[in-house]
Protein backbone atom coordinates (compact mmCIF):
# COMPACT_ATOMS: atom_id res chain seq x y z
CA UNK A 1 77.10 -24.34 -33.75
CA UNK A 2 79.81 -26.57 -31.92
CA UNK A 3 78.61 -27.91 -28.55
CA UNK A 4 80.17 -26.31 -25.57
CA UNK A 5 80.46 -28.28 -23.02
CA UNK A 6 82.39 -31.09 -24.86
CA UNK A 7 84.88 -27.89 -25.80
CA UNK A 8 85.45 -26.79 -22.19
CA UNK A 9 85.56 -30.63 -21.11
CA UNK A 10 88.45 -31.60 -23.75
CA UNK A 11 90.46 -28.69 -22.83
CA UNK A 12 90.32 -28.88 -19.42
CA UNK A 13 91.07 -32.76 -19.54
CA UNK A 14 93.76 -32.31 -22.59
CA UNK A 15 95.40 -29.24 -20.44
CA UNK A 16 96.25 -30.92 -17.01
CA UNK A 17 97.38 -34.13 -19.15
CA UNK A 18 100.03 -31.56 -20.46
CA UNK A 19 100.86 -29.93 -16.76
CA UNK A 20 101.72 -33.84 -15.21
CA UNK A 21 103.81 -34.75 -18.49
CA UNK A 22 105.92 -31.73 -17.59
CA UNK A 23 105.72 -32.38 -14.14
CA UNK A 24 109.46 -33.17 -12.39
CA UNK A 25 109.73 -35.11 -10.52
CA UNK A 26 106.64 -37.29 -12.30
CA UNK A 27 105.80 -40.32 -10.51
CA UNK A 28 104.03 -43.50 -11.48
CA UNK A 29 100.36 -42.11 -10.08
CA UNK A 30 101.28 -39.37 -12.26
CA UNK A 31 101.54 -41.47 -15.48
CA UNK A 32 97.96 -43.01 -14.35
CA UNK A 33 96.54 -39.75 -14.04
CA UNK A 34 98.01 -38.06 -17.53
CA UNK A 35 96.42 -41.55 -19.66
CA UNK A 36 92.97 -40.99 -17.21
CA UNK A 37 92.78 -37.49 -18.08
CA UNK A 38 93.27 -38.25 -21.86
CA UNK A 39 90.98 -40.73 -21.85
CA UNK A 40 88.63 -38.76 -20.72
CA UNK A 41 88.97 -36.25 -23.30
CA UNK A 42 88.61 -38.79 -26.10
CA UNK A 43 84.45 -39.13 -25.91
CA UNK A 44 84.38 -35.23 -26.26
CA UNK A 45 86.93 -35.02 -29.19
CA UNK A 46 84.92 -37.61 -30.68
CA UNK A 47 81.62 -35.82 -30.57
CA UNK A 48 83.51 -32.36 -31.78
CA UNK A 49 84.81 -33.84 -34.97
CA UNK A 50 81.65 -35.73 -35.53
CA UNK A 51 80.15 -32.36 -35.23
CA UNK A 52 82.34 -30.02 -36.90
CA UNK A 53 83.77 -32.66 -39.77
CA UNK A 54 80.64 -34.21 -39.87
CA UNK A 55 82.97 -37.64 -39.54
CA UNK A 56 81.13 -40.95 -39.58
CA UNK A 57 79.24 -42.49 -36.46
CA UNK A 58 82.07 -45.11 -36.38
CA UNK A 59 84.50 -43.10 -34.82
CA UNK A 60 81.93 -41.52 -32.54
CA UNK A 61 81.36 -45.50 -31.92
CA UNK A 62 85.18 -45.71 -31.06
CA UNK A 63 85.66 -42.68 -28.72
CA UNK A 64 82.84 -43.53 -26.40
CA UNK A 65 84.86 -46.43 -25.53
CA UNK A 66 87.17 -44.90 -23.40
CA UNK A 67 84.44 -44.49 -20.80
CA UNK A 68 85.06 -48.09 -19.77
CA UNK A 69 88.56 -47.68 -18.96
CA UNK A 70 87.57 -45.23 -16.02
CA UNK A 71 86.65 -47.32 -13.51
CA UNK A 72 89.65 -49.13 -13.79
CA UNK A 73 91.95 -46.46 -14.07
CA UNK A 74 90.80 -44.29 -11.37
CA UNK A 75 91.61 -47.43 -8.97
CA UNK A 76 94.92 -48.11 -10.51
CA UNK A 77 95.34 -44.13 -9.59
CA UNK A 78 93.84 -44.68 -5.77
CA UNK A 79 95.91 -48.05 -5.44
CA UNK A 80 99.06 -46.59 -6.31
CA UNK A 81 98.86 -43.69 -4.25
CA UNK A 82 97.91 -45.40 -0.88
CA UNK A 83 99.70 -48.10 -0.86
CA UNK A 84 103.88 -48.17 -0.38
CA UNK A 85 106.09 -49.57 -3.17
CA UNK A 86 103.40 -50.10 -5.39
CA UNK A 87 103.85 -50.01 -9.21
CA UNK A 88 102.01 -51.29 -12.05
CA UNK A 89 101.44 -55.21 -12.47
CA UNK A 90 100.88 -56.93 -15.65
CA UNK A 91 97.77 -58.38 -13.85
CA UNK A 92 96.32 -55.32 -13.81
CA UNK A 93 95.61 -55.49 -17.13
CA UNK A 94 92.65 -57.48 -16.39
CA UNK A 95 90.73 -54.08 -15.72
CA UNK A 96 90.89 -53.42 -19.44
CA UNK A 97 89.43 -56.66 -20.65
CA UNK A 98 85.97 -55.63 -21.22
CA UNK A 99 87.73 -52.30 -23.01
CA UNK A 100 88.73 -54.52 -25.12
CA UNK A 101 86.51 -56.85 -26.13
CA UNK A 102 83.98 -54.20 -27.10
CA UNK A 103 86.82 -52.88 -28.94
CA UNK A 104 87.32 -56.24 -30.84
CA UNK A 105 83.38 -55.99 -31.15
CA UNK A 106 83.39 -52.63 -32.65
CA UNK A 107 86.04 -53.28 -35.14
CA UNK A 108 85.44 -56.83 -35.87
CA UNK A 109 81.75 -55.23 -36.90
CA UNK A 110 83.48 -52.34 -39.11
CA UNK A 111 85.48 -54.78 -41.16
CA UNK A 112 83.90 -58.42 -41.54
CA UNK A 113 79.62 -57.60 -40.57
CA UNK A 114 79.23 -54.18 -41.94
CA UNK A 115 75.87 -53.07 -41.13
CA UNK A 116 73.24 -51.14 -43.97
CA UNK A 117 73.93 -47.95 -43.90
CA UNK A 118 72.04 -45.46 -41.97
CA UNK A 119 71.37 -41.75 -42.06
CA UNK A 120 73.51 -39.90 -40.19
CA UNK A 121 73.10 -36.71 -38.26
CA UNK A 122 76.35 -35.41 -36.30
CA UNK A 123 74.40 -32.84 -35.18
CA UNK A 124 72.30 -34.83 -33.38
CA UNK A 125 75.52 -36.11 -31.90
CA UNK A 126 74.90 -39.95 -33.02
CA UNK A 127 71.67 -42.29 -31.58
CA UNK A 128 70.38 -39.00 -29.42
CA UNK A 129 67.74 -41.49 -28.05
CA UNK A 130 70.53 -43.47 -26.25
CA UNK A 131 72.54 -40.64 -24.91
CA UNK A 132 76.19 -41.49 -25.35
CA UNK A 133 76.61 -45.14 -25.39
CA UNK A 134 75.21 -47.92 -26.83
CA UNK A 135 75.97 -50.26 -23.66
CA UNK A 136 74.56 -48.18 -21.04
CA UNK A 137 73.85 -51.12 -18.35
CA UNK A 138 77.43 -52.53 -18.03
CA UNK A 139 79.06 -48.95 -18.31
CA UNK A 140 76.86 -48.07 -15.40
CA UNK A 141 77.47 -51.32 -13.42
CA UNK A 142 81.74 -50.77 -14.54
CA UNK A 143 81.53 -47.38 -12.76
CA UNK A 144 79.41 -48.64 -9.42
CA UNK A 145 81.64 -51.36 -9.13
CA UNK A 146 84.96 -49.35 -9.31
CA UNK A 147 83.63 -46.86 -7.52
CA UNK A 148 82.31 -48.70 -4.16
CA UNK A 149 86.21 -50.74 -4.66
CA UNK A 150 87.92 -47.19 -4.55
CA UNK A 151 86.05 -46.28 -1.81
CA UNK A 152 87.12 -48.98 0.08
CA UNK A 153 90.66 -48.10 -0.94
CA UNK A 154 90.36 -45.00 0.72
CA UNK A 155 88.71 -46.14 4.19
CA UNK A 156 91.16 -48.37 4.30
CA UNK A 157 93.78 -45.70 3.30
CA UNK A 158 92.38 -43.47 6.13
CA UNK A 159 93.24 -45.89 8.86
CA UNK A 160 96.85 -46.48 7.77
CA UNK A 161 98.13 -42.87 7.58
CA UNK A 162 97.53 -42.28 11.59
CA UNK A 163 100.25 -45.06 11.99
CA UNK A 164 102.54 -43.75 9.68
CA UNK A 165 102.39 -39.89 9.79
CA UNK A 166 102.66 -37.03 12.60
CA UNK A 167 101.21 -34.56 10.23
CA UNK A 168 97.82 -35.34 8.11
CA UNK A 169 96.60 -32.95 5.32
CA UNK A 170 94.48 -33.01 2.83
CA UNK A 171 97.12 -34.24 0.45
CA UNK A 172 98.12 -37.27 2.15
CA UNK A 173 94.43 -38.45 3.18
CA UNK A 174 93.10 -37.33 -0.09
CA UNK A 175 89.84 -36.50 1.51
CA UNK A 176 89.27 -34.22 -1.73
CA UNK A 177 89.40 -37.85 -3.62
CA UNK A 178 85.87 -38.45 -2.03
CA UNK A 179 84.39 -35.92 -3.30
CA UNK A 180 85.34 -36.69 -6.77
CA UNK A 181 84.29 -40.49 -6.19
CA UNK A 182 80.72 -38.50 -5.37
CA UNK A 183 81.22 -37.04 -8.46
CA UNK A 184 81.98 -39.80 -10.13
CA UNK A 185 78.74 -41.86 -8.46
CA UNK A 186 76.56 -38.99 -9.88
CA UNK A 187 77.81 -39.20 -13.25
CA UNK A 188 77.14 -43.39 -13.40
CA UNK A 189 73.59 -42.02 -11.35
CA UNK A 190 72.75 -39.73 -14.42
CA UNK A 191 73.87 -42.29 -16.72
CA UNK A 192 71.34 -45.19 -14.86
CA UNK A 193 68.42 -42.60 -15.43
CA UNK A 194 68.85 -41.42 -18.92
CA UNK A 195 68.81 -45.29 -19.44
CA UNK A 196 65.62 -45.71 -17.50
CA UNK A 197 64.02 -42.74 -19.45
CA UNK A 198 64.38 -45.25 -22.66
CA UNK A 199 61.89 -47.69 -21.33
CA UNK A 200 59.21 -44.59 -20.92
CA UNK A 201 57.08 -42.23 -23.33
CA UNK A 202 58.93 -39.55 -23.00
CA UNK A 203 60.70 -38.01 -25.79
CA UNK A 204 64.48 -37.38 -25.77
CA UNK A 205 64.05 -33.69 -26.97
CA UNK A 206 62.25 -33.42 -23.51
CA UNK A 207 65.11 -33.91 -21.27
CA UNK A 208 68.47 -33.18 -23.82
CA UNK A 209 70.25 -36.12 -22.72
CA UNK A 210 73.26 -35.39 -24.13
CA UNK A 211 73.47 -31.93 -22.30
CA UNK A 212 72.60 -34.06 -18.70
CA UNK A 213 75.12 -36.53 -19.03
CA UNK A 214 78.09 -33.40 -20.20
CA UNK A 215 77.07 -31.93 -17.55
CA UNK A 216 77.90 -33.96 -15.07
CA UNK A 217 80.70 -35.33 -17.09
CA UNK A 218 82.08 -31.74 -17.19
CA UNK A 219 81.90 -31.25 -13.30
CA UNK A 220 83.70 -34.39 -12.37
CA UNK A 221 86.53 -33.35 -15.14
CA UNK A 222 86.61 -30.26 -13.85
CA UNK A 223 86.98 -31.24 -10.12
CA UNK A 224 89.28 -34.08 -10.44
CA UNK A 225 91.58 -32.26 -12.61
CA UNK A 226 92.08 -29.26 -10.47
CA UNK A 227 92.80 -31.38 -7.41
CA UNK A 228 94.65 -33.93 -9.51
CA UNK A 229 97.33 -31.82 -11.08
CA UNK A 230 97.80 -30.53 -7.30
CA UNK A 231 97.90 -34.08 -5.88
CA UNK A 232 101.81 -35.34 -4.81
CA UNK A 233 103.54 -38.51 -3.26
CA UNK A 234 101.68 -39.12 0.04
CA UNK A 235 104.04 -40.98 1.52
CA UNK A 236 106.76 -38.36 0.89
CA UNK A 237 109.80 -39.55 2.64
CA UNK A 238 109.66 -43.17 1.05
CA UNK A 239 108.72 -41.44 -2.50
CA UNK A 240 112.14 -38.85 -1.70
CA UNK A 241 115.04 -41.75 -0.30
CA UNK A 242 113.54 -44.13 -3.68
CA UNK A 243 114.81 -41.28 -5.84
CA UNK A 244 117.72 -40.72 -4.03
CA UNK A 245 118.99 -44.03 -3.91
CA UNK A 246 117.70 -47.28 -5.89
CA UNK A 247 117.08 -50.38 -3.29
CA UNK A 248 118.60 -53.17 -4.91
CA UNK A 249 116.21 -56.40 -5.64
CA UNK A 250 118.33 -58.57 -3.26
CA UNK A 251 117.74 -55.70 -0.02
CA UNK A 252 113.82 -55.69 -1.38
CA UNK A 253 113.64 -59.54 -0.73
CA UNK A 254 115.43 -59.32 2.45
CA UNK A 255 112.55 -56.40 3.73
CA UNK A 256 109.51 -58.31 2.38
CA UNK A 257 110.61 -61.83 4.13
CA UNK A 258 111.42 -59.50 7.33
CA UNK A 259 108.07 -58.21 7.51
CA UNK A 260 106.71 -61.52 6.84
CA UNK A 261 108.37 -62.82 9.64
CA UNK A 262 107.26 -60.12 12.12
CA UNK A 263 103.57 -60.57 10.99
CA UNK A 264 104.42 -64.47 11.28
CA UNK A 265 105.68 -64.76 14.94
CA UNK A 266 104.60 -61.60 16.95
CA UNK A 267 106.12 -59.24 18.83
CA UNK A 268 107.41 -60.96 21.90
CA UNK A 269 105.97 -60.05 25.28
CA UNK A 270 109.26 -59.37 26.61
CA UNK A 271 110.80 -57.09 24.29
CA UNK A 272 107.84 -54.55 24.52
CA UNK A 273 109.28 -52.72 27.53
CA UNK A 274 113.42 -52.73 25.39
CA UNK A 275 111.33 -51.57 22.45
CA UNK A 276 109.24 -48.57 24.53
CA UNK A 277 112.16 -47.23 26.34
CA UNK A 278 114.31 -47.25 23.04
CA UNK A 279 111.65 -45.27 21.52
CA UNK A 280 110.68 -42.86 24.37
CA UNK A 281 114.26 -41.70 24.92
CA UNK A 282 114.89 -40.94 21.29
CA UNK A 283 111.49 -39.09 21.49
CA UNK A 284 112.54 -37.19 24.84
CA UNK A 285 116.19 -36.67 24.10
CA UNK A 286 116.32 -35.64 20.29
CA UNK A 287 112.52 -34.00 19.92
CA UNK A 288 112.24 -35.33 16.23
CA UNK A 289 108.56 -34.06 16.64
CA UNK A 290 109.53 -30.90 15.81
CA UNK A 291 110.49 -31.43 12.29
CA UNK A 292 106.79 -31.44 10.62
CA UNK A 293 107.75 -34.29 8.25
CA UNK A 294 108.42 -36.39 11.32
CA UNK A 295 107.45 -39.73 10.14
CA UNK A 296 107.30 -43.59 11.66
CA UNK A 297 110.01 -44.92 9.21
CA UNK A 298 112.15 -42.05 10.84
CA UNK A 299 111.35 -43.33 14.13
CA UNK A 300 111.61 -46.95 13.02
CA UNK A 301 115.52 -46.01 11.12
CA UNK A 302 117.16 -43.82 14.07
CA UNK A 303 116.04 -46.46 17.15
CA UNK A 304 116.07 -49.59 14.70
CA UNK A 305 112.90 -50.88 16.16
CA UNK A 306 111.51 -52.02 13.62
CA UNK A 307 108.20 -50.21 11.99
CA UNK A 308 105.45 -52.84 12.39
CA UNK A 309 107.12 -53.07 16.31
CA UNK A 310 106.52 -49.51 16.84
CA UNK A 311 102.68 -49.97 15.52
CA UNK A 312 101.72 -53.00 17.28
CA UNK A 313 103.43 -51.21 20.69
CA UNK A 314 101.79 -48.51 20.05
CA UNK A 315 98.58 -50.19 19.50
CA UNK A 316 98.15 -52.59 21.91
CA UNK A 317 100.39 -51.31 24.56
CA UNK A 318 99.25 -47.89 24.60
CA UNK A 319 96.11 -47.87 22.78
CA UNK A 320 97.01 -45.00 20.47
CA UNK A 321 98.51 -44.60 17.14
CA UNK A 322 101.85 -42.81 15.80
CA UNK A 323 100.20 -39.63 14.65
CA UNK A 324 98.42 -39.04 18.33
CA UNK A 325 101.25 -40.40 19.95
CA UNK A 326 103.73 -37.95 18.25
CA UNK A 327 101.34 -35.09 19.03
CA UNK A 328 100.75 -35.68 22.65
CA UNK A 329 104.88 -34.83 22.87
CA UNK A 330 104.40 -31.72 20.49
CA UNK A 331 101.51 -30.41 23.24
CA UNK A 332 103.38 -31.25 26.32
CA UNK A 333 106.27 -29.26 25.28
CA UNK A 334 104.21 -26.47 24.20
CA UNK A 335 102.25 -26.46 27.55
CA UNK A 336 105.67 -26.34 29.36
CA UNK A 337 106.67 -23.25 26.93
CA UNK A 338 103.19 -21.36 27.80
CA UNK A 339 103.83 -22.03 31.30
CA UNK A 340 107.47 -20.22 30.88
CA UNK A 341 106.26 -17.23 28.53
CA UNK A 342 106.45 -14.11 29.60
CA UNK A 343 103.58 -12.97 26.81
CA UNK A 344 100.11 -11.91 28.10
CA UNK A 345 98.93 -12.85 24.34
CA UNK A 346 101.21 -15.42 23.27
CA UNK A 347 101.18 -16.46 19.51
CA UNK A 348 99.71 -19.74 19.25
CA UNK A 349 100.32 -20.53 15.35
CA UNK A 350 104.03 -19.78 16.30
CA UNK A 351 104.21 -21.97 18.79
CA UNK A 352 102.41 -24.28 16.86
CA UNK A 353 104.65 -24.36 14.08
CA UNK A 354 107.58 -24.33 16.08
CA UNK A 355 106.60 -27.50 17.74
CA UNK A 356 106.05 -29.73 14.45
CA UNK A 357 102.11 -28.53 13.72
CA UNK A 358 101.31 -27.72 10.07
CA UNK A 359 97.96 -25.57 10.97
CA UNK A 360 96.66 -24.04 13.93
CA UNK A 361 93.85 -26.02 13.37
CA UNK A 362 95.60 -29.35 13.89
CA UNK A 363 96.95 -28.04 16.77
CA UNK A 364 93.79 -26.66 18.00
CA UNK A 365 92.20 -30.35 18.14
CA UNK A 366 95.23 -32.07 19.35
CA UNK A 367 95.71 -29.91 22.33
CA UNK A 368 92.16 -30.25 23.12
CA UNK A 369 91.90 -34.28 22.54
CA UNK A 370 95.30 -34.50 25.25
CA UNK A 371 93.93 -31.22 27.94
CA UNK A 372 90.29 -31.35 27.00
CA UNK A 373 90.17 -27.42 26.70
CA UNK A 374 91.48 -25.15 24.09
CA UNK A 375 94.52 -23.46 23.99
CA UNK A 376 92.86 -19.94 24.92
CA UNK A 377 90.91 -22.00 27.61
CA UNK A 378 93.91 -23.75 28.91
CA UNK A 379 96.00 -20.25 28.92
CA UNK A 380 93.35 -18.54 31.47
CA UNK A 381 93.15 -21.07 33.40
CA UNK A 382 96.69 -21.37 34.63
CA UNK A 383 96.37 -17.28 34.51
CA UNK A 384 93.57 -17.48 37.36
CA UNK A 385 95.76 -20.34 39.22
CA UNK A 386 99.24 -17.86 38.99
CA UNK A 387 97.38 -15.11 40.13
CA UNK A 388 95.48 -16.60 42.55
């Protein structure tokens, strides 16, 4: 009978591949993704033709390989999602070296140091006393390592996207992403103990190894591939205007040796107050807080202050950030509006969405972070004080 779990895992994996190569536009995180999610597949296609072919235990020796690349790729993936203008570098290659040299191991062993032969059993799905792979130690310390780096990735990911955004979901702060790093953490965890389980008295048979480790193999697939083939750019006006028009290398240059020079010399004292009042009367005269998608390199382009300006102003000046600052402007205007309405019950998500808000429940904690009561609280209040 052919295993299950390594069925529903490779066509799961093998599946969303194919939705991101079709994908349009496809971006580079997308590319990451696609080769991650193949990757992935690779140990279970290994084990199914070992199993159904009955193919030797080399190429089950070769597929469990791929494990090693996971780590790597799943920061690649992270890193070029949170972080502007970032694209692959040759340096990150260097992620793939230990791939690699167990590859060179593997085939170097095949061709010049062939081993006796052994009896082989595909249907015990190759050394069933060792789980999947061989080199269970440094897999497990690959995926710690990767994992507690990609964490950091998206803490630090988490803190940018208030200075950049006046709207936060759950695409652009990839909170989902943390629960497949949990995911991800449990699989390495299940990988430590079957390892540990070696060193006691205790018979494979007793515990099924290989069913353990699919499992949890199965549920991170499962979860990161249904989020991941959902995922898009996160920062979605940059991603739109570099498809729309190609910044030459020369204007590049010129941007990174600005912003060097701002982070260099400071923002001078006297060109807060220019810089505050430029911004503040573009905010109160055009309302660009209405438009959902309102961003900071909007801000930054239409007052031509530029961006890392409008942060440290914001900052240290005000002690707030863009995304709070944009939404204490979204409330006051809708205070004004309830204030005006005519409506015993007025509708709340409409006003909401009117004024820039993706959810009523964004715009249920903003308006209680700037009034400290809730919109319904806030609305009989100023009932009781008009008909008082």
């Amino acid at each position: 009978m052919v295993p299950t779990i390594p069925i529903i895992s490779f066509t799961i994996c093998v599946f969303s591949a194919f939705l991101i190569f079709t994908k349009r536009p496809r971006y580079s995180f997308d590319s990451i993704y696609s080769i991650f999610t193949i990757f992935l597949a690779a140990p279970h296609l290994g084990h199914l033709l070992v199993h159904r072919f009955e193919w030797g235990p080399e190429f089950l020796d070769f597929t469990i390989l791929f494990p090693y690349t996971y780590g790597p790729l799943l920061l690649l993936y992270i890193g070029n999602l949170t972080t502007e203008g970032k694209s692959f570098r040759r340096v990150d290659l260097l992620h793939f070296v230990p791939f690699l040299i167990l590859l060179l191991i593997l085939l170097s062993r095949l061709f010049f140091f062939q081993p006796p032969e052994e009896e082989f059993y595909p249907h015990d799905w190759h050394r069933p006393s060792r789980g999947f792979h061989p080199n269970g130690g440094l897999l497990v310390t690959s995926m710690l390592v990767y994992s507690v780096w990609t964490f950091l990735l998206l803490n630090r990911h988490k803190k940018n996207i208030v200075n950049h955004f006046s709207n936060i979901d759950s695409i652009k702060d990839l909170r989902w992403m943390y629960w497949s790093l949990v995911l991800f953490v449990i699989s390495a965890g299940v990988h430590f103990l079957l390892e540990g389980l070696l060193f006691t008295e205790l018979p494979p048979e007793t515990y099924e190894p290989r069913l353990v480790r699919g499992a949890a193999v199965l549920a991170f697939s499962v979860f990161f591939c249904w989020f991941g083939v959902r995922q898009t750019v996160v920062y979605t006006h940059r991603e739109l205007h570099a498809f729309k028009e190609k910044t030459s290398k020369e204007e590049e240059e010129e941007v990174e040796e600005e912003r060097k020079k701002y982070e260099k010399s400071g923002l001078r004292e006297d060109m807060v107050p220019e810089y505050l009042s430029k911004i503040r009367n573009y905010m109160e005269s055009e309302k660009p807080y209405k438009d959902s998608e309102f961003s900071i390199d909007l801000l930054s382009e239409n007052t031509e202050v530029p961006r890392f300006y409008i942060t440290q102003i914001l900052s240290e000046t005000l002690e707030t950030n863009f995304y709070n600052f944009v939404n204490e402007y979204r409330i006051k205007d809708i205070i004004s509006a309830l204030k005006n309405i005519s409506e015993e019950r007025p509708n709340f998500l409409r006003l909401a969405l009117e004024y820039g808000f993706n959810s009523k429940s964004t715009f249920n904690t903003s308006f209680k972070k700037v009034t400290g009561k809730t919109p319904t609280q806030y609305l009989e209040e100023i009932s009781k004080v008009g008909s008082a």
